[in-house]
N, C-alpha and C. Protein backbone atom coordinates (compact mmCIF):
# COMPACT_ATOMS: atom_id res chain seq x y z
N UNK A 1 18.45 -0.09 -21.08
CA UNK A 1 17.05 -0.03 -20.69
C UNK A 1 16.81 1.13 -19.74
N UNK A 2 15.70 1.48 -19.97
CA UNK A 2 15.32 2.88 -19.34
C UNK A 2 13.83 2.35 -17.92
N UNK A 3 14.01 2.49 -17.21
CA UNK A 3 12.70 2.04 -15.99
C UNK A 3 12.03 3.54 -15.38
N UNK A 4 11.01 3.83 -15.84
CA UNK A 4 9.98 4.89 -15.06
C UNK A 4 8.81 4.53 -14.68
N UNK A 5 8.14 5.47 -14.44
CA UNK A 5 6.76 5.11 -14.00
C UNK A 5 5.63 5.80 -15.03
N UNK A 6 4.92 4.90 -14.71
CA UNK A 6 3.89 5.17 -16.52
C UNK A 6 3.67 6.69 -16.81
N UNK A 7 2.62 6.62 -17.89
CA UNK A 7 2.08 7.90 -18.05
C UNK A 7 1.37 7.83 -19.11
N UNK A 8 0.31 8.52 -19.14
CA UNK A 8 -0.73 7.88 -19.74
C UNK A 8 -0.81 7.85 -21.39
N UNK A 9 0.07 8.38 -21.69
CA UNK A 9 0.83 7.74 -23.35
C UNK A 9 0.65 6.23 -23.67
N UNK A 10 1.15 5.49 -22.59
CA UNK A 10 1.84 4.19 -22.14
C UNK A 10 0.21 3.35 -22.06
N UNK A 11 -0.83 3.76 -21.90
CA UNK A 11 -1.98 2.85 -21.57
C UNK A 11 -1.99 1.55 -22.74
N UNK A 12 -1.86 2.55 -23.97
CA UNK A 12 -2.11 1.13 -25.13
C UNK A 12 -1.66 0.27 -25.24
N UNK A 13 -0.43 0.95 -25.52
CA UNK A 13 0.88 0.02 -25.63
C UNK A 13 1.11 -1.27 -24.57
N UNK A 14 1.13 -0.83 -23.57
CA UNK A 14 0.99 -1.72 -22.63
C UNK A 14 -0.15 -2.53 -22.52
N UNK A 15 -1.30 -2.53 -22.51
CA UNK A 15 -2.44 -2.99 -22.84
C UNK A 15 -2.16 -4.02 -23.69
N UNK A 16 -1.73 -3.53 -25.02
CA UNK A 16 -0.86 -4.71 -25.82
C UNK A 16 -0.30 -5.39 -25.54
N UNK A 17 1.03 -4.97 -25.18
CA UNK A 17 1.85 -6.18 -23.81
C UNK A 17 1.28 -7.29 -23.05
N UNK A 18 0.23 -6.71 -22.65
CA UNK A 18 -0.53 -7.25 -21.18
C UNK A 18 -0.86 -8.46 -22.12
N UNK A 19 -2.21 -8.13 -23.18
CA UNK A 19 -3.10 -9.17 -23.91
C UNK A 19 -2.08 -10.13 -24.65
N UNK A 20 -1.32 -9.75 -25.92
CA UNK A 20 -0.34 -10.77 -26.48
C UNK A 20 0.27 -11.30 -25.60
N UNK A 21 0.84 -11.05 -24.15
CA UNK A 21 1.43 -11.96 -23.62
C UNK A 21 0.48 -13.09 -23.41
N UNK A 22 -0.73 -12.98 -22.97
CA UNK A 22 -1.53 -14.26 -22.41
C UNK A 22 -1.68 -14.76 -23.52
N UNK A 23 -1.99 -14.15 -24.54
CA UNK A 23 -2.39 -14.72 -25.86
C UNK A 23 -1.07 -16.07 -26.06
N UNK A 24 -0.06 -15.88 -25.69
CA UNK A 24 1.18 -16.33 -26.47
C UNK A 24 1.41 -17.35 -25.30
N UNK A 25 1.15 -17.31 -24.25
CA UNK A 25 0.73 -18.44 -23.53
C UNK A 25 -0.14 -19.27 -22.85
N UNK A 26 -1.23 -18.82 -23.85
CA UNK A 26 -2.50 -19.66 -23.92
C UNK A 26 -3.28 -18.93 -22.59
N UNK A 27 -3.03 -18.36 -21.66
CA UNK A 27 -3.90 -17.49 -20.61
C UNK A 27 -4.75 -16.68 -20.44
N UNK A 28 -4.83 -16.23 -21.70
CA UNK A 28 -5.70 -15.34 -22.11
C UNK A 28 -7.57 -15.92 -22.01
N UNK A 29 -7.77 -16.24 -20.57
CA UNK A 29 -9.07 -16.97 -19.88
C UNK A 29 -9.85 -15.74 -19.49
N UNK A 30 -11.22 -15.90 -19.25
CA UNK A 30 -12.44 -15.26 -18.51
C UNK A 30 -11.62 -15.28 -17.28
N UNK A 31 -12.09 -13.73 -16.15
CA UNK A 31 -11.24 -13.79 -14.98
C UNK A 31 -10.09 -13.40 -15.09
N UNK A 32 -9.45 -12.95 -15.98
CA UNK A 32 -8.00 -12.68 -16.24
C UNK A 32 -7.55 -10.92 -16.58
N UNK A 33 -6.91 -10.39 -16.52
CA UNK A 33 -6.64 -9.32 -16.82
C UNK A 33 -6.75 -9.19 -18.24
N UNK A 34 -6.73 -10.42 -18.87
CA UNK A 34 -7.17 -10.11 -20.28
C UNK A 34 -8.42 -9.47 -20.70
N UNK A 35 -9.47 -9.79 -19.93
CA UNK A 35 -10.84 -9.19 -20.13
C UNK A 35 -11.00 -7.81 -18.90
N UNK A 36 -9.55 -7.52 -18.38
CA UNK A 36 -10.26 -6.64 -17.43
C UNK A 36 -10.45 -4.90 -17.35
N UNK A 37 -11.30 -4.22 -17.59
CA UNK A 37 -11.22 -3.01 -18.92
C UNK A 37 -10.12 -1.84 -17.80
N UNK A 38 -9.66 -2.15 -16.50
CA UNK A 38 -8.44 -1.67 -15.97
C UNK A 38 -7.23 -1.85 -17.00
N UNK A 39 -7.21 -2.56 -17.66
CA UNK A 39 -6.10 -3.09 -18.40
C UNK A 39 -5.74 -2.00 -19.25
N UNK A 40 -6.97 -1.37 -19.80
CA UNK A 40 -6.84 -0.13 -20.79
C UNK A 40 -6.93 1.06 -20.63
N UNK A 41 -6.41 1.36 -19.22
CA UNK A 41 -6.29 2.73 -18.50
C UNK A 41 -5.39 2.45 -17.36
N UNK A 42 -4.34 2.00 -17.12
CA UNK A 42 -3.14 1.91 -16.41
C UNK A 42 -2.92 2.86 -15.61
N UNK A 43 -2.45 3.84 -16.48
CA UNK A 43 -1.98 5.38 -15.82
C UNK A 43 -3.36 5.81 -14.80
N UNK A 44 -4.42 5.01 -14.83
CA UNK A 44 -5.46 6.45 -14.57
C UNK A 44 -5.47 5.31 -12.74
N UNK A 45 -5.62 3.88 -13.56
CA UNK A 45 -5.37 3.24 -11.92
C UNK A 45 -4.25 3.64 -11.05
N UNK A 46 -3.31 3.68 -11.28
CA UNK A 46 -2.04 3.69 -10.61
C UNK A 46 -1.76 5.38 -10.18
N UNK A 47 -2.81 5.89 -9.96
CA UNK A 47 -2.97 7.27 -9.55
C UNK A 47 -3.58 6.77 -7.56
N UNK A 48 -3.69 5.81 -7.68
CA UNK A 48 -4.15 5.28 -6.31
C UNK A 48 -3.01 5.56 -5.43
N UNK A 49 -3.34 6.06 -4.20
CA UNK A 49 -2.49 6.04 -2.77
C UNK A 49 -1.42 4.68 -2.96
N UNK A 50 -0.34 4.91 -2.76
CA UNK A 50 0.58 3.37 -2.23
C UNK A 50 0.14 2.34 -3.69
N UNK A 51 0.45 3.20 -4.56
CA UNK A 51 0.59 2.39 -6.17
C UNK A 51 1.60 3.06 -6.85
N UNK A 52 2.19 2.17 -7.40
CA UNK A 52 3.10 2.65 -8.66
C UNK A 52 2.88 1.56 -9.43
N UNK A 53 3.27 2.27 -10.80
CA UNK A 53 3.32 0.90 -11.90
C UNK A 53 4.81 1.39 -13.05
N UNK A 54 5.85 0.22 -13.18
CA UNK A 54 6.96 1.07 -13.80
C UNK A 54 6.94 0.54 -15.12
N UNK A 55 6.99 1.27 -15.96
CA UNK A 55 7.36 1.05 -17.62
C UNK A 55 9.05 0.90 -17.97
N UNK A 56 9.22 -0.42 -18.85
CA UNK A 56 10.70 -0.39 -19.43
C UNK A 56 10.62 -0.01 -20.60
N UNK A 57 11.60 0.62 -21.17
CA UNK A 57 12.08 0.81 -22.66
C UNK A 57 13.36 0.64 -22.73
N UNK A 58 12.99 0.24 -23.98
CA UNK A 58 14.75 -0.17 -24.81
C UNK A 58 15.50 1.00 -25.11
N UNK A 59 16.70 0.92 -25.58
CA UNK A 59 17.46 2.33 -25.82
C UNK A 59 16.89 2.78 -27.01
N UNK A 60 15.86 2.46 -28.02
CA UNK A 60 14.84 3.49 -28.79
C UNK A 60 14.00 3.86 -28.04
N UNK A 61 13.33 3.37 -27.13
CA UNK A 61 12.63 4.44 -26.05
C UNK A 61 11.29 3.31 -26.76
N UNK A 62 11.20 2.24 -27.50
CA UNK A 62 10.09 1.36 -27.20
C UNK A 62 9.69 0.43 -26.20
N UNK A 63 8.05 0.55 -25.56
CA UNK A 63 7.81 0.22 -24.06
C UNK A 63 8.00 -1.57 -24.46
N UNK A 64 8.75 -2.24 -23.71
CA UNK A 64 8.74 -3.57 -23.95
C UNK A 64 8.19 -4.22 -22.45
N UNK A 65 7.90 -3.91 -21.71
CA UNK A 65 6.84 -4.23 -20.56
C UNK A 65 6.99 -3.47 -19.39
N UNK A 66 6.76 -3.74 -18.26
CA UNK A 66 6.04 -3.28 -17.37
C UNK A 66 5.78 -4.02 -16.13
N UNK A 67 5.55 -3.60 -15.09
CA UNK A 67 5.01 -4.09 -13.58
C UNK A 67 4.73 -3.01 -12.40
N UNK A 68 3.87 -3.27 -11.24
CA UNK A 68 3.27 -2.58 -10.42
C UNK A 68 3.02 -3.38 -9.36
N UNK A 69 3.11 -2.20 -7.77
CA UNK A 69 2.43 -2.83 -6.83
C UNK A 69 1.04 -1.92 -6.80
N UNK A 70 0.09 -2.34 -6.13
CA UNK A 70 -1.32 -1.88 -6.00
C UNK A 70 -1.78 -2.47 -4.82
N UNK A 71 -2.47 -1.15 -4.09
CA UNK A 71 -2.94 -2.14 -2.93
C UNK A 71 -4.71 -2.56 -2.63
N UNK A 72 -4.69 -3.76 -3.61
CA UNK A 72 -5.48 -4.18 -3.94
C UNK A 72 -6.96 -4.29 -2.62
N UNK A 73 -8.12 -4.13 -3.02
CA UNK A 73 -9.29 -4.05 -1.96
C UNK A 73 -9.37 -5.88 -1.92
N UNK A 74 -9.45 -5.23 -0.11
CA UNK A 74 -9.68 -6.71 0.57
C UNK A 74 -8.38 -7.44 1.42
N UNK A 75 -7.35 -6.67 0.73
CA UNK A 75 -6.04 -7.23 1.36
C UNK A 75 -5.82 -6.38 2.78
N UNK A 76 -5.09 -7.75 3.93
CA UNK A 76 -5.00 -6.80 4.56
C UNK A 76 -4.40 -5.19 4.65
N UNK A 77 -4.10 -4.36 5.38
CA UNK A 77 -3.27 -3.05 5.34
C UNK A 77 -1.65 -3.59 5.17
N UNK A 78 -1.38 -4.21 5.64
CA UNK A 78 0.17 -4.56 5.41
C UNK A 78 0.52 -5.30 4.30
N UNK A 79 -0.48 -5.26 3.35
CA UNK A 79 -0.31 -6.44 2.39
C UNK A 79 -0.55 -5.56 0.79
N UNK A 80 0.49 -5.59 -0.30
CA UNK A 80 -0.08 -4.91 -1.69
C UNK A 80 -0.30 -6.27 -2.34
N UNK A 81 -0.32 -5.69 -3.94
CA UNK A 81 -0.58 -7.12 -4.98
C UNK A 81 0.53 -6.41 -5.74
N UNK A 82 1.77 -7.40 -5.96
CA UNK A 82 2.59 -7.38 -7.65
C UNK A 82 1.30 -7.42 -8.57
N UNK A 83 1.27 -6.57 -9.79
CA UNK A 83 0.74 -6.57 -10.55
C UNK A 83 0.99 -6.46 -12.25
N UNK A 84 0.29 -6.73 -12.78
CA UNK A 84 0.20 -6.31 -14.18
C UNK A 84 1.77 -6.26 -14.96
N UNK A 85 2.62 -7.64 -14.20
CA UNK A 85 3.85 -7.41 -14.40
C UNK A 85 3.89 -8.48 -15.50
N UNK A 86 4.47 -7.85 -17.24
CA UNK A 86 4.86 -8.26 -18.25
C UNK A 86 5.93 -7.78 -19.13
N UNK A 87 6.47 -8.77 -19.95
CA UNK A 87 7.41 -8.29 -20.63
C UNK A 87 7.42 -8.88 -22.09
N UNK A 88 7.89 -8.12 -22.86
CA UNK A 88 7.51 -8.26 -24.71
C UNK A 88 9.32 -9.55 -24.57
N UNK A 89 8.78 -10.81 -25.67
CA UNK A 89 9.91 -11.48 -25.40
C UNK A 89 10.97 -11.30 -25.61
N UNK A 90 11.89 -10.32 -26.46
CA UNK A 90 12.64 -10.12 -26.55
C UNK A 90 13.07 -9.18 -24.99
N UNK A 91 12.61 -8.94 -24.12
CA UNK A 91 12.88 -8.42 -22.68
C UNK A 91 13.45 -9.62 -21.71
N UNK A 92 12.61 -10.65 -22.03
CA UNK A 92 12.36 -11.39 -21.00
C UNK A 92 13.91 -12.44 -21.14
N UNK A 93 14.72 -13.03 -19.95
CA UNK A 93 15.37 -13.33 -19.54
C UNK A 93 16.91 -12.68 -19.97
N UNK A 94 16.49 -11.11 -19.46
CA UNK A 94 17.91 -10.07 -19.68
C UNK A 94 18.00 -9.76 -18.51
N UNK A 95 17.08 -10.24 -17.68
CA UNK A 95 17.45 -9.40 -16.28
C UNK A 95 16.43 -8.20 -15.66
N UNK A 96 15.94 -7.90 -16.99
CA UNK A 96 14.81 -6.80 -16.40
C UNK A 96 13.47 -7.51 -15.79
N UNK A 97 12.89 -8.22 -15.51
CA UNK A 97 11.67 -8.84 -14.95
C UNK A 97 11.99 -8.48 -13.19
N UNK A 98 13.70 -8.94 -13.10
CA UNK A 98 14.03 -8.98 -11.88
C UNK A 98 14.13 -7.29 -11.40
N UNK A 99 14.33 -6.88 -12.24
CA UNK A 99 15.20 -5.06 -11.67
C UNK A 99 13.60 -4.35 -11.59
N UNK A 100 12.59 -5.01 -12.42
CA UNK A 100 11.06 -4.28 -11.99
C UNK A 100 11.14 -4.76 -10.51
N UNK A 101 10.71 -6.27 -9.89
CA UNK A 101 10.55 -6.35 -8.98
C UNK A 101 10.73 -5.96 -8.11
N UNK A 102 12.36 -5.94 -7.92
CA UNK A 102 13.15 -5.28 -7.20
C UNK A 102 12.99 -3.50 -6.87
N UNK A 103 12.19 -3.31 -7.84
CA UNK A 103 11.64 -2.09 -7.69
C UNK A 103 10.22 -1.82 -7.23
N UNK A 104 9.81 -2.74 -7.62
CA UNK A 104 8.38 -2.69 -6.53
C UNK A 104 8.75 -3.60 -5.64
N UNK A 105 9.36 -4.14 -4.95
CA UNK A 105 9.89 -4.55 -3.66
C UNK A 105 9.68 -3.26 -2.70
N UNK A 106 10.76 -2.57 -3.37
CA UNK A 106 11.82 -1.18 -2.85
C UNK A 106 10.21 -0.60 -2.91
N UNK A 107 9.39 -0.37 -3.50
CA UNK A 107 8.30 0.84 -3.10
C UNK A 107 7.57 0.18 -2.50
N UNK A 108 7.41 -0.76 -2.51
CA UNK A 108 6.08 -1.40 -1.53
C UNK A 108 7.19 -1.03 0.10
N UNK A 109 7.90 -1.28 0.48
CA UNK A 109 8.54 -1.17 1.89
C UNK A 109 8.72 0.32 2.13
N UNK A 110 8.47 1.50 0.96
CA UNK A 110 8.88 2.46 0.98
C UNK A 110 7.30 2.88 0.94
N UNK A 111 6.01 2.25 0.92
CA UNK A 111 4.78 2.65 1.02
C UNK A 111 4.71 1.70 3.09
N UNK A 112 5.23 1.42 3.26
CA UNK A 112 4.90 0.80 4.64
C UNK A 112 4.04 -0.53 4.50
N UNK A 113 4.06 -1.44 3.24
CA UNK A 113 3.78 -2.88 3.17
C UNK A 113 4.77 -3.59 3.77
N UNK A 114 4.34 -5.05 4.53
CA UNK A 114 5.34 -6.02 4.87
C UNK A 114 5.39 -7.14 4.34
N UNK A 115 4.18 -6.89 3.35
CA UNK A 115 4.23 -8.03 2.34
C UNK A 115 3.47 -7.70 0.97
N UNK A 116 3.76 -9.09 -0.44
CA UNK A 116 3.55 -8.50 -1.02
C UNK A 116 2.91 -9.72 -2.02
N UNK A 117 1.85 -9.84 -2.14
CA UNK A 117 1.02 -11.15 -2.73
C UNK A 117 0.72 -10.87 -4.06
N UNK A 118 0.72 -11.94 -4.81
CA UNK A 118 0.59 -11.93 -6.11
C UNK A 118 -0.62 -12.81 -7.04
N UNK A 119 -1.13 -13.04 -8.15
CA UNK A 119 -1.94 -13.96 -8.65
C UNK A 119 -1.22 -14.01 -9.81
N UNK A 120 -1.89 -15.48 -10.17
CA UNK A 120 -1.22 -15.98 -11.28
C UNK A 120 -1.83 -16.84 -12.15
N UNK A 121 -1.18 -17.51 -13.12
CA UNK A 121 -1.48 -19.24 -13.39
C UNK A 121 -0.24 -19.83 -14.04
N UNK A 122 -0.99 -21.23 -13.97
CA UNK A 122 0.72 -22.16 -14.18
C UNK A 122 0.41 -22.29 -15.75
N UNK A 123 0.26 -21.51 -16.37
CA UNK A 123 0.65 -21.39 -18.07
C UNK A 123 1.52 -20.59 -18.07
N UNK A 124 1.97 -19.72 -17.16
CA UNK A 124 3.49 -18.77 -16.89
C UNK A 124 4.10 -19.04 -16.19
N UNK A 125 4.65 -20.33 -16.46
CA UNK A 125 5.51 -20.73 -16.29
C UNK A 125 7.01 -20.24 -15.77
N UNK A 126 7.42 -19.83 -16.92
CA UNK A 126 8.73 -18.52 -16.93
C UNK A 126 8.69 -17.77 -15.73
N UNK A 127 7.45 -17.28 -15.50
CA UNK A 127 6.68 -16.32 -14.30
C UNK A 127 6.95 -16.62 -13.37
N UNK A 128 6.49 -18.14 -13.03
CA UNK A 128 6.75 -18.40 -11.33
C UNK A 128 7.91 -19.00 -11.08
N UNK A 129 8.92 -19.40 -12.18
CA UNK A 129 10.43 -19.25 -11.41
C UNK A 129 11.10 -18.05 -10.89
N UNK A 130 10.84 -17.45 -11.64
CA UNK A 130 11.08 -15.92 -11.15
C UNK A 130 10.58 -15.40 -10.24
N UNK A 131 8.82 -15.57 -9.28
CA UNK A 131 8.63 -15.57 -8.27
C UNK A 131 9.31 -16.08 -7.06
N UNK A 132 9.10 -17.39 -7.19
CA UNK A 132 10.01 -18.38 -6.33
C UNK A 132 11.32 -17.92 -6.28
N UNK A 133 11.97 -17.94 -7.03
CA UNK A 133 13.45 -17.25 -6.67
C UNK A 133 13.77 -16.05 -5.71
N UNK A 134 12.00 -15.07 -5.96
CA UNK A 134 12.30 -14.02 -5.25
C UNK A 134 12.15 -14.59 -3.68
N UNK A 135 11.64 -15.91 -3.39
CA UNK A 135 11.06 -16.38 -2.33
C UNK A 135 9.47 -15.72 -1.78
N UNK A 136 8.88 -15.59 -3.08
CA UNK A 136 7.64 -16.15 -2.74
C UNK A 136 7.01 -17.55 -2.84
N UNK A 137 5.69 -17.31 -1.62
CA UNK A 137 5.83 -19.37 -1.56
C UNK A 137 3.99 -19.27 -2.07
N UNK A 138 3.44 -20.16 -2.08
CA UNK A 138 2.59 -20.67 -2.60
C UNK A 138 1.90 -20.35 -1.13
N UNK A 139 0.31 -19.76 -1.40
CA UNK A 139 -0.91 -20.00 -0.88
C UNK A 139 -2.18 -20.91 -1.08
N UNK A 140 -2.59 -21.41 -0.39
CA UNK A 140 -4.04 -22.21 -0.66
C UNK A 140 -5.00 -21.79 -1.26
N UNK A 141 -5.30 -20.81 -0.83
CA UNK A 141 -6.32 -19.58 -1.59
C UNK A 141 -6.00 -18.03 -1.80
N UNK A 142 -6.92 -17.37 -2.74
CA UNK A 142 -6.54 -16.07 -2.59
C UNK A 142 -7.08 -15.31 -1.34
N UNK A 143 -5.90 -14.33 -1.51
CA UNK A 143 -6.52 -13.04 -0.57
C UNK A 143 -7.28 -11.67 -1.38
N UNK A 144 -7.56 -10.79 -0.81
CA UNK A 144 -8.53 -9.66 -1.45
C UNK A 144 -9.25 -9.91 -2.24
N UNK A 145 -9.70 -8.68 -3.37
CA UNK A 145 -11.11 -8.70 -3.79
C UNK A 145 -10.28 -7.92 -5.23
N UNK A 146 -9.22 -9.12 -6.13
CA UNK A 146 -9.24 -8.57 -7.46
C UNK A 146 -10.14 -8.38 -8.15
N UNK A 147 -10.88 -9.92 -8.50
CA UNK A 147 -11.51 -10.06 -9.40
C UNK A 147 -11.25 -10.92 -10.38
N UNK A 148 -10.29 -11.59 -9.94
CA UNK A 148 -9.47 -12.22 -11.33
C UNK A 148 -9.39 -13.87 -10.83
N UNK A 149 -10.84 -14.14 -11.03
CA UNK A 149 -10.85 -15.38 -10.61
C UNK A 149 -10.25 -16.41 -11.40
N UNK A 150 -9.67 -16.10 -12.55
CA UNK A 150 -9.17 -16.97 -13.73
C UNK A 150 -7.57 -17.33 -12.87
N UNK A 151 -7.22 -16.48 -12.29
CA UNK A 151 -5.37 -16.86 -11.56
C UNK A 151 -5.79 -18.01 -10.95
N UNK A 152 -5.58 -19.13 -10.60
CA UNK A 152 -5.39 -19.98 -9.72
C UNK A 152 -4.53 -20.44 -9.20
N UNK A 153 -3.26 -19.67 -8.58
CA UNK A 153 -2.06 -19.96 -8.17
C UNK A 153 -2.00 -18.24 -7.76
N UNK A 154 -1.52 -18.39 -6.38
CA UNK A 154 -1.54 -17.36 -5.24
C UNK A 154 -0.28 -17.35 -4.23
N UNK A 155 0.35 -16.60 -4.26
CA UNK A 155 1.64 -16.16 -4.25
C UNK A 155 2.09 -15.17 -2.86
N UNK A 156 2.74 -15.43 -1.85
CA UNK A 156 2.67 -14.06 -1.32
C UNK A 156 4.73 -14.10 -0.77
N UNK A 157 5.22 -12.60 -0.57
CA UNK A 157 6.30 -12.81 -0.14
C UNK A 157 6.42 -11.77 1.19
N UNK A 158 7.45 -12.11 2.35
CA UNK A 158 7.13 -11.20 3.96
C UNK A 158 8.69 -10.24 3.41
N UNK A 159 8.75 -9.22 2.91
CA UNK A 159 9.59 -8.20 2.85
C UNK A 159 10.12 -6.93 3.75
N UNK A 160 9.96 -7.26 4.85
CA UNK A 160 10.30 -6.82 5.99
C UNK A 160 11.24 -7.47 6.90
């Protein structure tokens, strides 16, 4: 597996990623990144100050998912959002979900965040063991101003 950071080749494809995943676990709700037209210009968001977003490929060089921190409006200054983090299933439980994180861990502390909050829902299942493991814990409500009122499960971890 190959890990970079997007480029705007990568918008569709990923876009794809993004939607069939919810699709395939029923998430695909109003409020969701499924309807959110950021979804179909990646590269052009992640041009933001204290953002990255990293693309995986397989050893043919096909994008099989993806993840990002962003420092989402509304959060405090010490605080980004994990984002837009998916993987095509044949990715998912090889180890790469974790080596993204771990990589937006590593840039969020390397942008001067001390923490790093997430949204979600409990139809991804798969998703929030893999949070939790990283030792993120559960919030009451959200923080900032996504937009994605469809997550209802709010996530944050202190990486400092």
């Amino acid at each position: 597996m190959k890990i970079r950071t997007i480029l705007p080749s990568d918008n569709a494809e990923l876009a794809k990623i993004i939607r069939n995943t919810l699709v395939e676990f029923g998430a695909n709700h109003p409020g969701t990144v499924y309807f959110d037209s950021s979804t179909d210009t990646l590269s052009e968001i992640f041009q933001e100050s204290r953002s990255v977003y990293f693309v995986a490929e397989d050893d043919h060089g096909k994008i099989v998912g993806g993840g990002g921190i962003f420092p989402t409006e509304g959060l405090p200054s010490d605080t980004c959002e994990l984002v837009k983090m998916y993987l095509l299933p044949e990715a998912r439980g090889t180890g790469l979900g974790r080596v993204i994180i771990e990589k937006c861990l590593e840039s969020a502390r390397g942008f001067g965040f001390s923490k790093v909050y997430l949204e979600t829902m409990p139809e991804l299942k798969l998703a929030l063991k893999v949070y939790e493991k990283f030792g993120f814990t559960y919030l009451s409500s959200p923080l900032g101003c996504s937009g994605h009122v469809g997550c209802h499960l709010h996530m944050i971890k202190t990486i400092v």
